[in-house]
C-alpha atoms as a PDB file:
ATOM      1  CA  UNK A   1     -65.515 -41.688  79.788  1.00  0.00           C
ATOM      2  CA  UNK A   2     -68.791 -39.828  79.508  1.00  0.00           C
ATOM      3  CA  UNK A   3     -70.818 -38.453  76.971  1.00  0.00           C
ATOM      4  CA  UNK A   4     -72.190 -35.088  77.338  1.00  0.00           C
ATOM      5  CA  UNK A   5     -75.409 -34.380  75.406  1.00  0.00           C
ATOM      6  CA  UNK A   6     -77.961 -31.360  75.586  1.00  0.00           C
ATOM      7  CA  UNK A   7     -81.890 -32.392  75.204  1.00  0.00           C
ATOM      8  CA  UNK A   8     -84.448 -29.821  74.996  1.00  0.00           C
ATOM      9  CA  UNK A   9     -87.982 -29.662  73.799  1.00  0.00           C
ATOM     10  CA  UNK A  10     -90.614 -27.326  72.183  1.00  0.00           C
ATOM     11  CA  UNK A  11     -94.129 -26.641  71.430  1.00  0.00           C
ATOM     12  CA  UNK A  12     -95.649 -23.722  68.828  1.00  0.00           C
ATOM     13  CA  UNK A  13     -98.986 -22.698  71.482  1.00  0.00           C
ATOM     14  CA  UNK A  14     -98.299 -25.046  74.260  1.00  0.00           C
ATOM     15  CA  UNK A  15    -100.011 -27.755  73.072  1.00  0.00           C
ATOM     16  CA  UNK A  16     -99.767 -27.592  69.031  1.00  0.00           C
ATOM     17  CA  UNK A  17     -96.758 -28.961  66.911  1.00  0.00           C
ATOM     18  CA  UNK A  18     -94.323 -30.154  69.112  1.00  0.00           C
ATOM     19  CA  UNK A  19     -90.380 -30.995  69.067  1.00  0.00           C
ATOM     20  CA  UNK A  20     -87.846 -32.789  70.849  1.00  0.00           C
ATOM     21  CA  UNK A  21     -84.104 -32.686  70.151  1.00  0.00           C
ATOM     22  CA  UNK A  22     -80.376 -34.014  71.414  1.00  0.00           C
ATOM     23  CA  UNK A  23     -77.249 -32.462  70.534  1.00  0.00           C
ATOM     24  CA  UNK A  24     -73.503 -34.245  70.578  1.00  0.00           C
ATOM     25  CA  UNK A  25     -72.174 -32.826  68.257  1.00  0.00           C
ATOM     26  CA  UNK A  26     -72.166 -32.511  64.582  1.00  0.00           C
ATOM     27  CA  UNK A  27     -72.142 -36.318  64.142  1.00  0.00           C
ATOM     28  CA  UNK A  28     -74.315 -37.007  66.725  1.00  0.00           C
ATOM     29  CA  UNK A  29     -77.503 -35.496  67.050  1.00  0.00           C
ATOM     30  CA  UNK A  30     -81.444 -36.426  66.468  1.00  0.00           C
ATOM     31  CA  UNK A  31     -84.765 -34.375  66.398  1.00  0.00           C
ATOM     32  CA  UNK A  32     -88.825 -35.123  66.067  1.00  0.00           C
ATOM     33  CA  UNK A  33     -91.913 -34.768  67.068  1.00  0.00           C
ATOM     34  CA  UNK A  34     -95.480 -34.752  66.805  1.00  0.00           C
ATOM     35  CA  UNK A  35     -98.489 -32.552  64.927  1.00  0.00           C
ATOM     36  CA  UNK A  36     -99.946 -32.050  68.824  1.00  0.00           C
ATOM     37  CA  UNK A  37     -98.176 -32.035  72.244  1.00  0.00           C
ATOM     38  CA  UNK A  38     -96.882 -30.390  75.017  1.00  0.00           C
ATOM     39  CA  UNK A  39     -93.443 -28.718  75.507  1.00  0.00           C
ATOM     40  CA  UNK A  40     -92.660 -30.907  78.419  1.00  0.00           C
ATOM     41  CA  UNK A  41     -93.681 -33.526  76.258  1.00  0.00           C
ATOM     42  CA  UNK A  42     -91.018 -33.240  74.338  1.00  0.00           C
ATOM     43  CA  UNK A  43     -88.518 -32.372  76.902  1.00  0.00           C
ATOM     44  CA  UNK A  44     -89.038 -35.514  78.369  1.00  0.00           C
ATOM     45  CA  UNK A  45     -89.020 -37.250  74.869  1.00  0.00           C
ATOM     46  CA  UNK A  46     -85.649 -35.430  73.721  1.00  0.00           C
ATOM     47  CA  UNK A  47     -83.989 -36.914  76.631  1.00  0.00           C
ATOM     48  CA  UNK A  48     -85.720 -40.482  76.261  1.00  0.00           C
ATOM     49  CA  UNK A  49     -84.486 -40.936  72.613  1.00  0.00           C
ATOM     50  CA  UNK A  50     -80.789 -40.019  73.500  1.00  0.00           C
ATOM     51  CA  UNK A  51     -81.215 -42.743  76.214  1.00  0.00           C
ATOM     52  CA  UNK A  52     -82.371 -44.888  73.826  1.00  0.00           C
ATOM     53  CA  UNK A  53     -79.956 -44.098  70.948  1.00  0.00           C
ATOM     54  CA  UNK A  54     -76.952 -44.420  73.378  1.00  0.00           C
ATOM     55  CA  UNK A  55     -78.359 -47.546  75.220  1.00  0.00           C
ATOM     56  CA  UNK A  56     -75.331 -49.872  73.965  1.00  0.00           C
ATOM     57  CA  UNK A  57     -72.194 -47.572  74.606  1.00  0.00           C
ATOM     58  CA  UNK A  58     -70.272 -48.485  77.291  1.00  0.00           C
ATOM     59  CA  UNK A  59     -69.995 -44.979  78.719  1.00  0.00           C
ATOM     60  CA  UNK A  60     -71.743 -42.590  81.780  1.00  0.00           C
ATOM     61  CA  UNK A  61     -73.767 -39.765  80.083  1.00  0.00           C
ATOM     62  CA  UNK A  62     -74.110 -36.568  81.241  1.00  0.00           C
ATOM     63  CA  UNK A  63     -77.639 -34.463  80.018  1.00  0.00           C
ATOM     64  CA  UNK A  64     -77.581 -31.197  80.183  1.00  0.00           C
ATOM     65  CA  UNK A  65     -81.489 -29.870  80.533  1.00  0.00           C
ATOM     66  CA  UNK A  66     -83.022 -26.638  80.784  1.00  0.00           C
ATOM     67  CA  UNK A  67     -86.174 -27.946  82.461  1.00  0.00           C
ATOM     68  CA  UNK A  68     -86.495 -28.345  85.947  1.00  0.00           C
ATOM     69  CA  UNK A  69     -89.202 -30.115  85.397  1.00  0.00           C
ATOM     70  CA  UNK A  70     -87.374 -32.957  83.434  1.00  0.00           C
ATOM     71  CA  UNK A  71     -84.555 -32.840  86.089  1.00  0.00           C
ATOM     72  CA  UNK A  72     -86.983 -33.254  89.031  1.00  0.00           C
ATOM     73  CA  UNK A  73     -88.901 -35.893  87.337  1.00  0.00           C
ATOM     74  CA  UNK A  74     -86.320 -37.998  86.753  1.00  0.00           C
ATOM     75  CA  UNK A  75     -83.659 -37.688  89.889  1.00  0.00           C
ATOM     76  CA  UNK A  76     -86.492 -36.887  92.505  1.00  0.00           C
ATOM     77  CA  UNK A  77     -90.075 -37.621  92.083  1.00  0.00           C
ATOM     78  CA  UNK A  78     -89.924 -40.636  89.809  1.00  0.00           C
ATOM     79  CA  UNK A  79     -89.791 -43.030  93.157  1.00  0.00           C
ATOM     80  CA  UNK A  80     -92.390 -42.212  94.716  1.00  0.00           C
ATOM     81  CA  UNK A  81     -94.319 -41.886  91.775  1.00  0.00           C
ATOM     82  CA  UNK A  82     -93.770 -45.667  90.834  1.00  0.00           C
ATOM     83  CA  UNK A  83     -94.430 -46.646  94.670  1.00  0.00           C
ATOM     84  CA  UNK A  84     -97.486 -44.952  94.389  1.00  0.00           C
ATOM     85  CA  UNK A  85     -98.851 -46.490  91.258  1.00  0.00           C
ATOM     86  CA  UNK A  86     -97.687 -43.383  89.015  1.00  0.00           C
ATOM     87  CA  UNK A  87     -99.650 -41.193  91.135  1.00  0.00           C
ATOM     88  CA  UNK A  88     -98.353 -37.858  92.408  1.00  0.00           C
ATOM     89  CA  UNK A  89     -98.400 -36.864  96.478  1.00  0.00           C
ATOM     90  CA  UNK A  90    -101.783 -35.604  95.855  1.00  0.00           C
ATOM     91  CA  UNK A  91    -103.202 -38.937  94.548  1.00  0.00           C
ATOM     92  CA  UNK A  92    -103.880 -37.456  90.746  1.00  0.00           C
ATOM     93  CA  UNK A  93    -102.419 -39.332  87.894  1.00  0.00           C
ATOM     94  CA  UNK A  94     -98.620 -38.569  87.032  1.00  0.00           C
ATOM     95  CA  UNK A  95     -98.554 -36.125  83.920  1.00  0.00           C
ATOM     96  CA  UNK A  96     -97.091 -37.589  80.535  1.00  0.00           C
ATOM     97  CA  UNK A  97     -96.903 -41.278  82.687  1.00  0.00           C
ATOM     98  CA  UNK A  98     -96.092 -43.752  79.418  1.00  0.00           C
ATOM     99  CA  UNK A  99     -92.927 -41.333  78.787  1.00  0.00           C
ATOM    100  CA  UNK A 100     -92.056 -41.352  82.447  1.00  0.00           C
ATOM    101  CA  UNK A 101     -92.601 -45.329  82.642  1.00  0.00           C
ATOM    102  CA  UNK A 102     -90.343 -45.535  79.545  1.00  0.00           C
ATOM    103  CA  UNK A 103     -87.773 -43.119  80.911  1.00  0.00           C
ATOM    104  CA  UNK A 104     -88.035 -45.107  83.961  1.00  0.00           C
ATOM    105  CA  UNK A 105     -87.005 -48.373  82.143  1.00  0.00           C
ATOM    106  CA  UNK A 106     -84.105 -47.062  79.822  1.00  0.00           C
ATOM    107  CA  UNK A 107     -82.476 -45.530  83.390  1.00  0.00           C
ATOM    108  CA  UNK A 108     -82.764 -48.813  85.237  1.00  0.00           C
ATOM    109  CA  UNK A 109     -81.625 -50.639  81.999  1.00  0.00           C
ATOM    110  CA  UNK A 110     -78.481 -48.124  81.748  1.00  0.00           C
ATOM    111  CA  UNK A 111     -77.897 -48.946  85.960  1.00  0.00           C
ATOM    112  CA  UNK A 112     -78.298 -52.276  85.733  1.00  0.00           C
ATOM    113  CA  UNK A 113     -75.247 -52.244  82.787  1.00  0.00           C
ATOM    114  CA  UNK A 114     -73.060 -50.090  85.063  1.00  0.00           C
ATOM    115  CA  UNK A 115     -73.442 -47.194  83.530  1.00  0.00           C
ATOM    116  CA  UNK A 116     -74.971 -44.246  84.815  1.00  0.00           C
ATOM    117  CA  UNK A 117     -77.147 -40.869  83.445  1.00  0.00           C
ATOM    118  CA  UNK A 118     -76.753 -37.646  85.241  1.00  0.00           C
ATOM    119  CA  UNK A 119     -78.622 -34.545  84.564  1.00  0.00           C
ATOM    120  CA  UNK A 120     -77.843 -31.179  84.651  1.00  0.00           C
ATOM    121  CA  UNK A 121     -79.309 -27.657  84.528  1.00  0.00           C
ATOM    122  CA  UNK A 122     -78.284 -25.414  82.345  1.00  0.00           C
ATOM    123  CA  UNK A 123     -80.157 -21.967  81.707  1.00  0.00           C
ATOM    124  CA  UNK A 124     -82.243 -22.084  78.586  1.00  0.00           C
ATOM    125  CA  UNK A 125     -81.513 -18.699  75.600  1.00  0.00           C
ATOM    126  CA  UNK A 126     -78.280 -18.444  77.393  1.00  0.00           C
ATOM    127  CA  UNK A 127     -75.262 -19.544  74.602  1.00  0.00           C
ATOM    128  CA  UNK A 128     -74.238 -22.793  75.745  1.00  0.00           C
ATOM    129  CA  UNK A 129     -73.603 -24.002  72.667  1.00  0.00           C
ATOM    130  CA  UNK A 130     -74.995 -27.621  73.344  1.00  0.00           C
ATOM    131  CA  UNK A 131     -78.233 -25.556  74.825  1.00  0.00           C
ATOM    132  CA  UNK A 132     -78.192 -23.591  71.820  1.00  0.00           C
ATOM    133  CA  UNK A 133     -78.140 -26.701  69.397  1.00  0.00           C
ATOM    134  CA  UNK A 134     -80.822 -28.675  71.012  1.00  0.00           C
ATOM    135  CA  UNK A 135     -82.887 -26.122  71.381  1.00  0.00           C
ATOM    136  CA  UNK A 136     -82.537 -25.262  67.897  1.00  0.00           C
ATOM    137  CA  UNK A 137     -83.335 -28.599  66.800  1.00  0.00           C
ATOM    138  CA  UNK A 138     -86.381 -28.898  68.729  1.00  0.00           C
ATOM    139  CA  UNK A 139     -87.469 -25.907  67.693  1.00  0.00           C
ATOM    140  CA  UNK A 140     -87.158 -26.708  63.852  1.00  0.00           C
ATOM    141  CA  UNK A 141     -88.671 -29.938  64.492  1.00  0.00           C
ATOM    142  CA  UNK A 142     -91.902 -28.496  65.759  1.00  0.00           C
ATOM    143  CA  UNK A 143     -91.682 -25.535  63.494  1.00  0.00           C
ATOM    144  CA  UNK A 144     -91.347 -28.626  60.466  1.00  0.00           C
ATOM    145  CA  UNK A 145     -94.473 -30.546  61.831  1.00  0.00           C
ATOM    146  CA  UNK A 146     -96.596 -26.962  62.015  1.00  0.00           C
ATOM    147  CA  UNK A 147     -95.646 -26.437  58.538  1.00  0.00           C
ATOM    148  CA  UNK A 148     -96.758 -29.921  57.528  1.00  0.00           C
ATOM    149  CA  UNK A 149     -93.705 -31.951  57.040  1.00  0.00           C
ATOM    150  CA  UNK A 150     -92.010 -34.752  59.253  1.00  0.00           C
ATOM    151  CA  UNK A 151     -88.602 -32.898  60.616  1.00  0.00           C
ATOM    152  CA  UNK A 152     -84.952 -34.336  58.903  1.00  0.00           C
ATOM    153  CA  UNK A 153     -84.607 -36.882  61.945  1.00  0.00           C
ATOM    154  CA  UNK A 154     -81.143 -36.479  62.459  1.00  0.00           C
ATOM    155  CA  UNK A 155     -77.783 -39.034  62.195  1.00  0.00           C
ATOM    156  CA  UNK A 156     -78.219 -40.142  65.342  1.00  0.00           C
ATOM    157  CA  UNK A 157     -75.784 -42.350  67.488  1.00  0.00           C
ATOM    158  CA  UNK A 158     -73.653 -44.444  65.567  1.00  0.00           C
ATOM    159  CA  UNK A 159     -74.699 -48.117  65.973  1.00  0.00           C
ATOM    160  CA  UNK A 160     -77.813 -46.942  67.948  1.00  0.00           C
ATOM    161  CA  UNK A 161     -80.780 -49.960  67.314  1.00  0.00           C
ATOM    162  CA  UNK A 162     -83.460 -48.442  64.548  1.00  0.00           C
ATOM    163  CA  UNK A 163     -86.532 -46.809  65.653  1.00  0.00           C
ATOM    164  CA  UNK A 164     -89.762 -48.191  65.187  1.00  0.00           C
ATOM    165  CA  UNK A 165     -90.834 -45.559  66.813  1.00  0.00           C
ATOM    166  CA  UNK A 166     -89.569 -41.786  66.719  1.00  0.00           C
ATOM    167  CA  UNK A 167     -91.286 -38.784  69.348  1.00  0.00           C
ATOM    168  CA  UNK A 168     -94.118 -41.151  70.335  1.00  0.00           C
ATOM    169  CA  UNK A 169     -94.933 -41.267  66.376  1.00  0.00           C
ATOM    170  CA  UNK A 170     -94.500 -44.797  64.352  1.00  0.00           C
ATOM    171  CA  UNK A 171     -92.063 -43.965  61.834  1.00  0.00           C
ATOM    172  CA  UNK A 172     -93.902 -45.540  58.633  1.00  0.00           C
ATOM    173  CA  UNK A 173     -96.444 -42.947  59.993  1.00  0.00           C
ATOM    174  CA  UNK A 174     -94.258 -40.885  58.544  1.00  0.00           C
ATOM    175  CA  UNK A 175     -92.559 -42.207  55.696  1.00  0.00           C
ATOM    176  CA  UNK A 176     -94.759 -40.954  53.117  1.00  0.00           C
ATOM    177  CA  UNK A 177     -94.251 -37.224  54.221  1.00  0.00           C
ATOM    178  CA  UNK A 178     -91.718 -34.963  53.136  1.00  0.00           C
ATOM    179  CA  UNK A 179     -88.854 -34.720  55.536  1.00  0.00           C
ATOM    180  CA  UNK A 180     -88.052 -30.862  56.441  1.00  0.00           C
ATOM    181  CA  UNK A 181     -84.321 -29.661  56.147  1.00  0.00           C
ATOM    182  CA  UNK A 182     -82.618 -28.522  59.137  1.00  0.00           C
ATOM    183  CA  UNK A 183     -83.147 -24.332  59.032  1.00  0.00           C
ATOM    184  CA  UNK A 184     -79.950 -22.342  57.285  1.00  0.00           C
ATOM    185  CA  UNK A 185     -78.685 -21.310  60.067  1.00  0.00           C
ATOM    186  CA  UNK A 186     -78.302 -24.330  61.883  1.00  0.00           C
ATOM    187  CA  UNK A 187     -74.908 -24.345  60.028  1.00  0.00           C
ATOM    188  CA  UNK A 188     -73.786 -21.643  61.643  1.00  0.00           C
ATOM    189  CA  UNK A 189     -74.700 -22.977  65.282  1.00  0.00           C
ATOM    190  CA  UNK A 190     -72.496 -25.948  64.680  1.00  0.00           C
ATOM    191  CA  UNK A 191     -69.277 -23.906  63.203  1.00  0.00           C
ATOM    192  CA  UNK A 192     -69.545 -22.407  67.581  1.00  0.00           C
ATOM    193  CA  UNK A 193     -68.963 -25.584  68.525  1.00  0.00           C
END
């Protein structure tokens, strides 16, 4: 079987607050963040935690991405990037390298199992509903940590290991701050799926 899942990611200014999120479905989806980062930033991470989360299911996954960049990254450029000491053709440093490197590890980890993650691109503000979801949820997630407040994380995957550590922030970092609800709407996304 496989598992199809949307990641997406989002930042208010490009750096400023930032989001990630993955979308499954109603039962399964996370979000978070940071208070400063890039929107690849959390592209990449949206797609690392769903790695992550669905580490110990026996199943192929299937992420559906609106960034080329993520897609690229991960099915063309990552090679040569760790043959070349995470540097890039033109000998600077690889971009957002300690999310790549982890990236790099879950995907090997998920190979080495027999199991396999495939990416796919999908055109961002278009309705897919997945999309839609994830996008949402990174969205609300950045939108929580402008407005002060650690974003509602999410259910998750079912029998996923806890996270010590949640959009490149420790979680007790966050413990003590209110968690902000999923937006109204959000609701109304899920009821198109």
């Amino acid at each position: 079987m496989t598992i199809t899942a949307a990641a997406d990611g989002s930042a208010l200014g490009n750096p400023g607050p930032a989001g990630w999120g993955w979308f499954v479905d109603e039962e399964r989806w996370a979000c978070g963040g940071w208070p400063h980062g890039t929107n690849n930033m959390g592209e990449l991470m949206g797609v690392l935690d769903l790695l992550q989360q669905t580490a110990h299911v026996d199943d192929d996954l299937l992420v559906l991405c609106d960034s080329l960049y993520v897609i690229k990254s991960l099915t063309l450029w990552l090679p040569g990037w760790k043959a070349k000491g995470w540097r890039k053709k033109d000998g600077k440093p690889v971009l957002n390298v300690e999310l790549m490197q982890q990236l790099d590890a879950e995907l090997v980890a998920r190979r080495a199992s027999g199991h396999e993650a495939r990416f796919q691109w999908v055109k961002g503000h278009a309705g897919h509903p997945l999309n839609e979801a994830a996008d949402r949820l990174a969205n609300g997630a950045a939108t929580a940590w402008r407005d002060g407040a650690a974003p509602a994380p999410g259910p998750g995957w079912p029998g996923a290991r806890p996270a010590t550590v949640r959009g490149g922030v420790r979680v007790e970092e966050v413990a003590g701050r209110p968690a902000a609800a999923p937006p109204d709407d959000e609701l109304d996304l899920f009821s198109l799926l």
